[in-house]
N, C-alpha and C. Protein backbone atom coordinates (compact mmCIF):
# COMPACT_ATOMS: atom_id res chain seq x y z
N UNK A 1 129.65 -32.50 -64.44
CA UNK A 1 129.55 -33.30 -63.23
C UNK A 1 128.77 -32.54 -62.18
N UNK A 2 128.04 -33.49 -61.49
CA UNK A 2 127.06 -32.38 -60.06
C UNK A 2 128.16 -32.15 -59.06
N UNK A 3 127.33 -31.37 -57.89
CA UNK A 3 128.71 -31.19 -56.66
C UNK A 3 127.42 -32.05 -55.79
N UNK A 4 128.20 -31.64 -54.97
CA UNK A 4 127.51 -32.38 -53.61
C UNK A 4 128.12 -31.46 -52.12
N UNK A 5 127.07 -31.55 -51.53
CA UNK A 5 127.25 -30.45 -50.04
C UNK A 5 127.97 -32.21 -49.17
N UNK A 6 128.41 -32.59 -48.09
CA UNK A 6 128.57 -33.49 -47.39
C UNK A 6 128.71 -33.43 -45.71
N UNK A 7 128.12 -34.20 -45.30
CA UNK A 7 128.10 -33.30 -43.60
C UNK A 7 127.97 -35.08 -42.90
N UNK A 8 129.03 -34.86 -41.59
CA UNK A 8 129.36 -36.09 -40.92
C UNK A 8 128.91 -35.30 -39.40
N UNK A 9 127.99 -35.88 -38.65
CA UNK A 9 127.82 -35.22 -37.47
C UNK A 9 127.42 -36.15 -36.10
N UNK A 10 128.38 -36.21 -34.98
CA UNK A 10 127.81 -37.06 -33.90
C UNK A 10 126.03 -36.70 -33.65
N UNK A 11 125.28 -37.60 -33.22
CA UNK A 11 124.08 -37.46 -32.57
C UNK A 11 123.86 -38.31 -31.48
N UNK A 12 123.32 -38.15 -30.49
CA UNK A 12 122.62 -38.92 -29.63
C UNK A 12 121.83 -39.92 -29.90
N UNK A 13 121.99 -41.12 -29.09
CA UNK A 13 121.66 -42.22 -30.07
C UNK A 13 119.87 -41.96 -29.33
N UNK A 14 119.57 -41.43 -28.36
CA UNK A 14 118.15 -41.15 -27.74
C UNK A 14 117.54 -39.70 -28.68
N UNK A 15 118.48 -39.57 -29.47
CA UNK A 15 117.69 -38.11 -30.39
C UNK A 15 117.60 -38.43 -31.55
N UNK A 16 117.87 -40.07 -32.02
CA UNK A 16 117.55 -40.45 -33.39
C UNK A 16 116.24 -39.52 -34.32
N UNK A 17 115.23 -39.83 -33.02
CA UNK A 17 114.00 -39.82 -33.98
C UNK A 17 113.90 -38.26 -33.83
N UNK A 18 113.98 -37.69 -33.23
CA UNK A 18 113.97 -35.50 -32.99
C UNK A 18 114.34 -35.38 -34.04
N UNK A 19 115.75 -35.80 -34.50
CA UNK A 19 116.73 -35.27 -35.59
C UNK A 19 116.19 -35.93 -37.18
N UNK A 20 115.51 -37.08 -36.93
CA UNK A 20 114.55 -37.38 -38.09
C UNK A 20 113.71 -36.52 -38.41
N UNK A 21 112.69 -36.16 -37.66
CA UNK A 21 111.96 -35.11 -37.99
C UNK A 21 112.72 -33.85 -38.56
N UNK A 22 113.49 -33.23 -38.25
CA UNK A 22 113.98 -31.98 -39.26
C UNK A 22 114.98 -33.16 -40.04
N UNK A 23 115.25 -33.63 -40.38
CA UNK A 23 115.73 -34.08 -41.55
C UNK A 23 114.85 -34.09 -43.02
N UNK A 24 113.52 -34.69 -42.45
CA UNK A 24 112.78 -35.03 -43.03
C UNK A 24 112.15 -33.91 -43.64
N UNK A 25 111.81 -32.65 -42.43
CA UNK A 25 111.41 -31.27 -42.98
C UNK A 25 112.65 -30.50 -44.11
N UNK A 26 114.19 -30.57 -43.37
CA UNK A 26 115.08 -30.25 -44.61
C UNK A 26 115.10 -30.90 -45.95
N UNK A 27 114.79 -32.50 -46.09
CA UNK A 27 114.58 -33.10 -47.33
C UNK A 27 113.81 -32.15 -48.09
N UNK A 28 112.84 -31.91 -47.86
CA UNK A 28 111.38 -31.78 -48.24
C UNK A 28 111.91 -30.25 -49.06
N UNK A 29 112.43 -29.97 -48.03
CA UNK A 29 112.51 -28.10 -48.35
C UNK A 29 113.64 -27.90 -49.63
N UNK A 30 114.65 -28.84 -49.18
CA UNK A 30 116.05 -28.23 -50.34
C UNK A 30 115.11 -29.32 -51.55
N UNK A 31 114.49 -30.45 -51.48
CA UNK A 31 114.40 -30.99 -52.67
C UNK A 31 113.54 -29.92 -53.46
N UNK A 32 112.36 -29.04 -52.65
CA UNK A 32 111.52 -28.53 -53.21
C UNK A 32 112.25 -27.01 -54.02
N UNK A 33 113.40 -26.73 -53.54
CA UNK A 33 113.89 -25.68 -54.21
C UNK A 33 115.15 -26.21 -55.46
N UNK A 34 115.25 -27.53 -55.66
CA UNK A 34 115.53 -27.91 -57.04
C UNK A 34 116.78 -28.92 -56.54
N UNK A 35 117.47 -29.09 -55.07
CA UNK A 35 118.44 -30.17 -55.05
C UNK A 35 117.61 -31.39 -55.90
N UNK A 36 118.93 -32.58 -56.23
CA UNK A 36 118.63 -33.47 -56.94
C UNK A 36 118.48 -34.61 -56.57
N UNK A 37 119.24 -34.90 -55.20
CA UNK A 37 119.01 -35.96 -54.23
C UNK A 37 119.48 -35.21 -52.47
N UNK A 38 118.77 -36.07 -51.40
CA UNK A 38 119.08 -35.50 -50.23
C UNK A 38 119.10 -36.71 -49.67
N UNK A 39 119.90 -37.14 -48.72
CA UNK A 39 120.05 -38.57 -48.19
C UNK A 39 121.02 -37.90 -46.80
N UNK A 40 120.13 -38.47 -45.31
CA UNK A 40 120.72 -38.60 -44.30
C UNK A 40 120.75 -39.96 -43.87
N UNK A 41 122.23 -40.39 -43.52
CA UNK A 41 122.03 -41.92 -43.07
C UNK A 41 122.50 -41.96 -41.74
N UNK A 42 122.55 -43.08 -40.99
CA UNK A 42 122.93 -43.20 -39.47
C UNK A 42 123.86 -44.46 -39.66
N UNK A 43 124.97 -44.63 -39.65
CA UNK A 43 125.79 -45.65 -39.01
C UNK A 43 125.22 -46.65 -38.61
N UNK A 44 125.57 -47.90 -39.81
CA UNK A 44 125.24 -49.31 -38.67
C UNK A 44 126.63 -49.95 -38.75
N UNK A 45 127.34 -50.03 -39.56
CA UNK A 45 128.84 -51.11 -39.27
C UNK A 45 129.90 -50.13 -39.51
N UNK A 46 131.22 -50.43 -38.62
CA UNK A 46 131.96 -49.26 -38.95
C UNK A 46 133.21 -49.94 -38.35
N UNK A 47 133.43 -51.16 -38.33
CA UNK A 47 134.59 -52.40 -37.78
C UNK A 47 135.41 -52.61 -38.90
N UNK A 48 136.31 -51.97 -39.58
CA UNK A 48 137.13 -51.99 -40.81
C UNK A 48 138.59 -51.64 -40.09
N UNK A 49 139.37 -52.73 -40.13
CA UNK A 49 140.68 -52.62 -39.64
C UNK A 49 141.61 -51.92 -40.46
N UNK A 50 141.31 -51.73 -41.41
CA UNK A 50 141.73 -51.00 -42.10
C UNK A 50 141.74 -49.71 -42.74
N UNK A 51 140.77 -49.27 -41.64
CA UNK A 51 140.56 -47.74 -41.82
C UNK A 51 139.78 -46.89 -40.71
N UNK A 52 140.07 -45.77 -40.61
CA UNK A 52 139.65 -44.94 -39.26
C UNK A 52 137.88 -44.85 -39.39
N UNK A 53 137.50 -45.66 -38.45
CA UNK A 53 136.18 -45.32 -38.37
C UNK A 53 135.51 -43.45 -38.00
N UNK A 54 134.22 -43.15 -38.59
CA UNK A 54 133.36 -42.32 -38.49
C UNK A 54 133.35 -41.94 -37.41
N UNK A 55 133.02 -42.61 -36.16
CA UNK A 55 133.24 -42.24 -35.03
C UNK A 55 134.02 -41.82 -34.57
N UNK A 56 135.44 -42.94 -34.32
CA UNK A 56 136.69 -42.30 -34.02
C UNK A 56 136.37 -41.07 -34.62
N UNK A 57 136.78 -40.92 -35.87
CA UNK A 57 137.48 -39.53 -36.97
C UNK A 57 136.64 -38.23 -35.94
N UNK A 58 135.30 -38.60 -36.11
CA UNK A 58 134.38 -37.20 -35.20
C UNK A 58 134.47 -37.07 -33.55
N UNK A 59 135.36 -38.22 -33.25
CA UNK A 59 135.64 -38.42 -31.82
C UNK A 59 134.20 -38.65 -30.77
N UNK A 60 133.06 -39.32 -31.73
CA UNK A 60 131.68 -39.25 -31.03
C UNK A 60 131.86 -40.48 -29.28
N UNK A 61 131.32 -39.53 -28.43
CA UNK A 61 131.16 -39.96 -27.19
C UNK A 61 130.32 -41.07 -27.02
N UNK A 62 130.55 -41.52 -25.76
CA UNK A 62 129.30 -42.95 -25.33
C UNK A 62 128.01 -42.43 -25.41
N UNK A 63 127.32 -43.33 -26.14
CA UNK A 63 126.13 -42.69 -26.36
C UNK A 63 125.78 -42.13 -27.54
N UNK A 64 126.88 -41.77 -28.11
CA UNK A 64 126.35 -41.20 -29.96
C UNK A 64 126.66 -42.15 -30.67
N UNK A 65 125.83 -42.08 -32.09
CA UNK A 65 125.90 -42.86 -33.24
C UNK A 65 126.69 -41.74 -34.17
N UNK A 66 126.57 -41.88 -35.70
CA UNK A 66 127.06 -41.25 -36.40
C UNK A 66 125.71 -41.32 -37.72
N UNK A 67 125.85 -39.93 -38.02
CA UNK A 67 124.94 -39.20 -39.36
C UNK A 67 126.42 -39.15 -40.12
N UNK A 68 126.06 -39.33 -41.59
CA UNK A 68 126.37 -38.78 -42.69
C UNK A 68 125.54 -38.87 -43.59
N UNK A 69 125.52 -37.65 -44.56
CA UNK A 69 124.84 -37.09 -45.54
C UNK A 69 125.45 -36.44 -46.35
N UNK A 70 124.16 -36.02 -47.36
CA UNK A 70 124.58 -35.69 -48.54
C UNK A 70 123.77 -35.11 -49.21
N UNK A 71 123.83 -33.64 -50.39
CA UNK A 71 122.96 -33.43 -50.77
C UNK A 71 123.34 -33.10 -52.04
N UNK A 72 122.91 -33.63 -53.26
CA UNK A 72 123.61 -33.81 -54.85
C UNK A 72 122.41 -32.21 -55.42
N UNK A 73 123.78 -31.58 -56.79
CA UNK A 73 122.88 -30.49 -56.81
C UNK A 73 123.90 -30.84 -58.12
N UNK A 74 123.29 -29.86 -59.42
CA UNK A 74 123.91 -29.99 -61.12
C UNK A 74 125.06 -29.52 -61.10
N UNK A 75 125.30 -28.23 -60.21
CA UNK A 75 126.36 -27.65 -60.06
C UNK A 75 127.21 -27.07 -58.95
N UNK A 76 128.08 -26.57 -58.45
CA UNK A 76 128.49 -25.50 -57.71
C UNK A 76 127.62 -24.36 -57.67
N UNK A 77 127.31 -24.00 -58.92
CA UNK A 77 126.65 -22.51 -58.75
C UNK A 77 125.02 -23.24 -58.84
N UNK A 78 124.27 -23.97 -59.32
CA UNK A 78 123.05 -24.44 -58.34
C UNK A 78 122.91 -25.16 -56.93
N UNK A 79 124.17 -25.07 -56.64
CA UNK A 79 123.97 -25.31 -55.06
C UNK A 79 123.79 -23.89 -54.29
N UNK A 80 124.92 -23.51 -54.93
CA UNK A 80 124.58 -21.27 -54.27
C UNK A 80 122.59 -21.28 -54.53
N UNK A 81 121.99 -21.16 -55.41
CA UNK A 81 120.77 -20.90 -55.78
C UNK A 81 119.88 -21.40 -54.92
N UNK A 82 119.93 -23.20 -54.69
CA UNK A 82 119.26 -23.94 -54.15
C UNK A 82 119.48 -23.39 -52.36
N UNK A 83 120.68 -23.41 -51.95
CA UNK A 83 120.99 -23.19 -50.36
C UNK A 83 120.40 -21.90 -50.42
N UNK A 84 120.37 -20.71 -50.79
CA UNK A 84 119.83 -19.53 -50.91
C UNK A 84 118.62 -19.48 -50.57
N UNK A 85 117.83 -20.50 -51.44
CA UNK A 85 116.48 -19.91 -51.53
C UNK A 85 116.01 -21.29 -49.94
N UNK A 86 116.69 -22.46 -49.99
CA UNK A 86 116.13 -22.97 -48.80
C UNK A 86 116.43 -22.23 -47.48
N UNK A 87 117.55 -21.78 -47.60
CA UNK A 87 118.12 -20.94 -46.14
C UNK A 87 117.08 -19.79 -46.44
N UNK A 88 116.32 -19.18 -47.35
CA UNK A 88 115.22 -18.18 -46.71
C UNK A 88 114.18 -18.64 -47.03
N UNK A 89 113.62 -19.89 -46.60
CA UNK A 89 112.64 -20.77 -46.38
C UNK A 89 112.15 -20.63 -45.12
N UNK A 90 110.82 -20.39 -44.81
CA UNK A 90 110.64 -19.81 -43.21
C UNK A 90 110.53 -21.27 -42.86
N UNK A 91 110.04 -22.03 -43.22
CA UNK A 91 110.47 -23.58 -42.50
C UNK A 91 112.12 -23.94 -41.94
N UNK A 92 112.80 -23.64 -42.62
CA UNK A 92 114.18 -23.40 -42.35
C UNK A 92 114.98 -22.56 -41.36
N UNK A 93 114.20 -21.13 -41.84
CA UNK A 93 115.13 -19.92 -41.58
C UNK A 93 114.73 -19.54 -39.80
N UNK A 94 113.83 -20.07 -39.55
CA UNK A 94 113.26 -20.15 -37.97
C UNK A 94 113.71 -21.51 -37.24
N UNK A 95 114.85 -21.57 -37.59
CA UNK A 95 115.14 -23.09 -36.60
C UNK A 95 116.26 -22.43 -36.05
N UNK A 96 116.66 -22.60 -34.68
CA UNK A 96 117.79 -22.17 -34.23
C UNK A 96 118.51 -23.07 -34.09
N UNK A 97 120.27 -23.08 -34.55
CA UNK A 97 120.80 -24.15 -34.11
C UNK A 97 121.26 -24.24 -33.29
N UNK A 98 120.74 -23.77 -32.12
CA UNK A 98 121.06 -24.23 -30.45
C UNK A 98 119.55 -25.13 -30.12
N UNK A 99 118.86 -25.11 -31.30
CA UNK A 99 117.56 -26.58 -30.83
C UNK A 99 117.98 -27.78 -31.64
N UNK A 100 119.22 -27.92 -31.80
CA UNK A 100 119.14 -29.01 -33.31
C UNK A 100 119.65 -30.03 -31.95
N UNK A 101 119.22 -31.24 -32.16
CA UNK A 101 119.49 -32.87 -31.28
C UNK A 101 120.49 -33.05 -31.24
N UNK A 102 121.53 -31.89 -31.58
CA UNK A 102 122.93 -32.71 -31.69
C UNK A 102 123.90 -30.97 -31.43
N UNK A 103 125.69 -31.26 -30.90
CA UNK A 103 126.08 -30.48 -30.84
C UNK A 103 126.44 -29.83 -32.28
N UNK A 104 125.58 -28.78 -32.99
CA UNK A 104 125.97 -28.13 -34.07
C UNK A 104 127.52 -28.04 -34.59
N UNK A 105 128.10 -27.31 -33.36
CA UNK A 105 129.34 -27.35 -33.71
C UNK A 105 130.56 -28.31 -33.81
N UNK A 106 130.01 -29.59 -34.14
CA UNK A 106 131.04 -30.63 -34.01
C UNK A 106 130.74 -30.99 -35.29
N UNK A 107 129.85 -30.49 -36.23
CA UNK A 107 129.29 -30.95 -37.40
C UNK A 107 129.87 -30.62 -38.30
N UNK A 108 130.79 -31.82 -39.36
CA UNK A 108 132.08 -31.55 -40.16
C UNK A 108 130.56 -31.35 -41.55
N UNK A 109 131.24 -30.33 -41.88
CA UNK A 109 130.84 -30.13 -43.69
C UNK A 109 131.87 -29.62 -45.11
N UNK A 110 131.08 -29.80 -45.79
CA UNK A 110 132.00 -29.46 -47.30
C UNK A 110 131.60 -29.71 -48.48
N UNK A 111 131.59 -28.70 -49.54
CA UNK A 111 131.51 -28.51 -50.75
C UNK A 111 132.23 -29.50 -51.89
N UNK A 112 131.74 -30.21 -52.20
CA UNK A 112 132.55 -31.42 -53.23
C UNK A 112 132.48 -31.97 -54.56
N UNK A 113 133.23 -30.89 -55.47
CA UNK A 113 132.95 -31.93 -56.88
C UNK A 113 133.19 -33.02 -57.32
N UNK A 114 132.34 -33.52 -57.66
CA UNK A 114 131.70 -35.13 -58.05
C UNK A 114 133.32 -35.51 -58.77
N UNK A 115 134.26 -36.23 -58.66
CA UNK A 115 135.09 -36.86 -59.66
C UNK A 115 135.05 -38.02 -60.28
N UNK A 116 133.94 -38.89 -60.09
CA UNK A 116 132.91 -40.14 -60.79
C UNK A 116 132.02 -40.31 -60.20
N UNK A 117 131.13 -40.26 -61.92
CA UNK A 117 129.72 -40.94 -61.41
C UNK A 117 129.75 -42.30 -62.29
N UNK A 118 128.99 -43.35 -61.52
CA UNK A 118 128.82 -44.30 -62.48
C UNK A 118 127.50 -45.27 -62.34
């Protein structure tokens, strides 16, 4: 089974497109060091009475939307390989995350083996 990295993060709904652009540069970079899929999405419906919305859960303020993502890799230990070699990617490794469009530190992540694929 693959793992998957997973990351839920408030953004500014006026920093959509900033935070596109390095998304788009991180796609580029982890796909090019062997991830298997990379997908950032933005929240459009999230009205389910029956369950704690994205927002709530991240407690995002007036004014933010919600990112979640995902990045599919063969294994646990090719995700070590792949994050390795993108984290010393000078496209990468020169970004500070006090410039990222969003508060870094509110940004939930985690390591997750796949328990169905279908």
């Amino acid at each position: 089974m693959s793992y998957v990295d997973g990351f839920v993060l408030p953004l500014p709904k006026g920093k959509i497109d900033a935070y596109r652009e390095i998304a788009e540069l991180a796609g580029r970079v982890w796909r090019e060091h062997g991830a298997l899929q990379y997908r950032e999405c933005v929240i459009d419906e999230h009205d389910d009475p029956m369950a704690k919305s994205f927002p709530s859960g991240i407690s995002a303020k007036d004014g933010e939307t919600v990112v979640f993502a995902w990045i599919e890799y063969e294994s646990r230990e090719h995700r070590d390989e792949v994050n390795a070699k993108a984290m010393e990617d000078p496209r990468i490794a020169g970004i500070d995350p006090k410039s990222m469009p969003f508060e870094f530190e509110r940004m939930l992540h985690g390591g997750f083996n796949v328990l169905v694929e279908a």
